[in-house]
Every structure is written in C-alpha cells, then in structure tokens.
Protein backbone atom coordinates (compact mmCIF):
# COMPACT_ATOMS: atom_id res chain seq x y z
CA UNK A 1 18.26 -67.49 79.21
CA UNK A 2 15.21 -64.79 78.55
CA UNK A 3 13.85 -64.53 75.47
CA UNK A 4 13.67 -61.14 73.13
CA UNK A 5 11.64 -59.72 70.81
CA UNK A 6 13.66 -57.12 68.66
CA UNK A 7 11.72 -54.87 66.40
CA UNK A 8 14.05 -52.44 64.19
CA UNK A 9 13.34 -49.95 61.55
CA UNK A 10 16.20 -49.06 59.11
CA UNK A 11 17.16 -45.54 59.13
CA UNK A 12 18.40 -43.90 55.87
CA UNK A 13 21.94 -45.29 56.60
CA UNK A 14 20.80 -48.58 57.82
CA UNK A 15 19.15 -48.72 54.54
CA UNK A 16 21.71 -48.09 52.18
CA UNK A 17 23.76 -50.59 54.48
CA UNK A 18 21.56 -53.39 53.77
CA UNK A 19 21.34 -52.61 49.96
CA UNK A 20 25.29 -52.24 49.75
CA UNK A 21 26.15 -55.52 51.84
CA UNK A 22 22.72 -57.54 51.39
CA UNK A 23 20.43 -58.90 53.92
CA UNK A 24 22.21 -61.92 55.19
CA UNK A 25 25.59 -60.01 56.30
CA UNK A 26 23.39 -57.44 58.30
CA UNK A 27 21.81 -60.88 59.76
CA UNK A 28 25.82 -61.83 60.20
CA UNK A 29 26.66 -58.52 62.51
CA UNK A 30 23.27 -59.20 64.57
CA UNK A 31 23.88 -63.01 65.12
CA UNK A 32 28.04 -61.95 66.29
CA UNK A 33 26.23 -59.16 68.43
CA UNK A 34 24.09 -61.33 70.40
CA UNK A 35 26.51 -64.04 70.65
CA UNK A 36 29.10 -61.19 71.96
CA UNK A 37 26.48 -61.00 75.13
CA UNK A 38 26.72 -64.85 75.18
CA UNK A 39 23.07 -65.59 73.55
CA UNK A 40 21.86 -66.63 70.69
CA UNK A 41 19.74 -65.57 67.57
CA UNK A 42 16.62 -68.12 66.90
CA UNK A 43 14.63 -66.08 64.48
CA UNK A 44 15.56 -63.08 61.84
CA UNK A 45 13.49 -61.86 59.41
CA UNK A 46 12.94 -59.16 56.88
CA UNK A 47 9.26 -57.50 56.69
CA UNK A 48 7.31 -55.04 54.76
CA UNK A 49 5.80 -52.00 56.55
CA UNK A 50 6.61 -50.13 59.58
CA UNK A 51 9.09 -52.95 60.92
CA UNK A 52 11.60 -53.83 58.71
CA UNK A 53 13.41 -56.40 61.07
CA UNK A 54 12.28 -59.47 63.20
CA UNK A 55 14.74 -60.61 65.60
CA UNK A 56 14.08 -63.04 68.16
CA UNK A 57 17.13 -63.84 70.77
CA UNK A 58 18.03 -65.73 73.71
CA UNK A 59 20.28 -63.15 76.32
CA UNK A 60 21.22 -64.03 79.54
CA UNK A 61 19.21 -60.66 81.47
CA UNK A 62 17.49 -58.32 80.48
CA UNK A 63 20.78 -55.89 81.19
CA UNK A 64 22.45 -57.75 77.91
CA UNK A 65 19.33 -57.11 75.99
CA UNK A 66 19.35 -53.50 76.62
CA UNK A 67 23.04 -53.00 75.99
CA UNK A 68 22.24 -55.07 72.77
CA UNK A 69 19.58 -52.73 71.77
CA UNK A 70 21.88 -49.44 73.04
CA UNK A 71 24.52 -50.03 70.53
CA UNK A 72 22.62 -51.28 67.58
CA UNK A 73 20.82 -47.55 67.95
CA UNK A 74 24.11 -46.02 69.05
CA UNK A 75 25.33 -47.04 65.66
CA UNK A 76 23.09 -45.36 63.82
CA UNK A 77 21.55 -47.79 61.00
CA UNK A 78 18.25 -48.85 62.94
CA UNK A 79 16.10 -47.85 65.81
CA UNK A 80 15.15 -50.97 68.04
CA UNK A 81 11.97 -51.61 70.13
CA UNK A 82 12.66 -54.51 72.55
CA UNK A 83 10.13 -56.86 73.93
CA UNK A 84 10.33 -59.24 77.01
CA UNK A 85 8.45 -62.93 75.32
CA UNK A 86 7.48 -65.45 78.16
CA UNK A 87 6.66 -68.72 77.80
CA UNK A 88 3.32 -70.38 78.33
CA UNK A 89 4.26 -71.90 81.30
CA UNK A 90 5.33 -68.76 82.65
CA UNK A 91 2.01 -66.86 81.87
CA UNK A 92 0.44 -69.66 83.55
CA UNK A 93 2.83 -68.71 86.86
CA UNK A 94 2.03 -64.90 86.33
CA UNK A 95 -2.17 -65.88 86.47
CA UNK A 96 -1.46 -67.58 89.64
CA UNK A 97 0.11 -64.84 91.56
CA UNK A 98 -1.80 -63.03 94.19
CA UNK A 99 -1.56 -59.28 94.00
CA UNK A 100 -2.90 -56.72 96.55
CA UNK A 101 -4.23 -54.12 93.97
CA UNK A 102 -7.44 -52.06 93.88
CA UNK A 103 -8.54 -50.49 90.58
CA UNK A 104 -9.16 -47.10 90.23
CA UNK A 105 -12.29 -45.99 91.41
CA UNK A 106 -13.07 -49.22 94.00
C-alpha cells in the first residue's frame, strides 16, 4: 500500500454539508470512500486557513488515489490536492539512485 496526502478545501456546498451533518459523518463518507478502493484512512483532520481538510490514506496505486480524488471533486463539496508521502527508508533508496542528468547550463 502507498501512502496519500489529501488536502481539500470546502466549497460553498461542501460547507453547508459539513455544518448540516457535522464533521465526523463527512469523516464517515471519506473513511467508506477509501475503504471502497480497498485502503484505509490513518489520519483526518479539520484545519483553519486555506486547507480545511487533512486526510492521510493508505491506497493500493496511485490509480485508486486519483479516482479517489476524481469523485470527491466530481461531487462537488471540496476540491482535493493529492500528495505521494514516502517513507524514510524510501528517501534513503531515492538518494542512492544514480541518474544520468546534466543541469542546465553545464
């Protein structure tokens, strides 16, 4: 399983959603979502500011994560920005890659 970051701000609707059915049934119709693509939810939170939701999920591919993030804008109540985490380990992998590249201007 991947892990996702998913970032959402509440549109007008998704706003008077939230304040009509409260904050833990919205976090009820993410955590069926995500377990619809066979994952699970491991963080949700609410936020002040530009973000208004924290989700973090497991999905199996980055395919389920997208159509995740498809219909929860599709629907109209939040706009979702989606961010691949990696582990430590796996950052550790990445810095030990070798990669023909020359930078601009070399």
């Amino acid at each position: 399983m991947a892990k996702y970051l998913f970032q959402a701000s509440l549109t007008e609707s998704g706003l008077k959603g939230t304040l009509k059915e409260g904050g833990s049934k919205r976090k009820e119709a993410v955590t069926q979502a995500v377990k619809s693509m066979n994952g699970t939810v491991e963080a949700y939170y609410y936020a002040f500011g530009k973000t208004d939701v924290f989700c973090i999920a497991d999905l199996p591919d980055n395919v389920s994560a997208a159509a995740l993030a498809l219909m929860i804008t599709a629907a109209g109540g939040a706009t979702i920005s989606t961010t691949v985490l990696i582990t430590p380990e796996e950052a550790d992998q990445a810095a030990k890659k070798t990669i023909a590249y020359r930078a601009p201007g070399k």
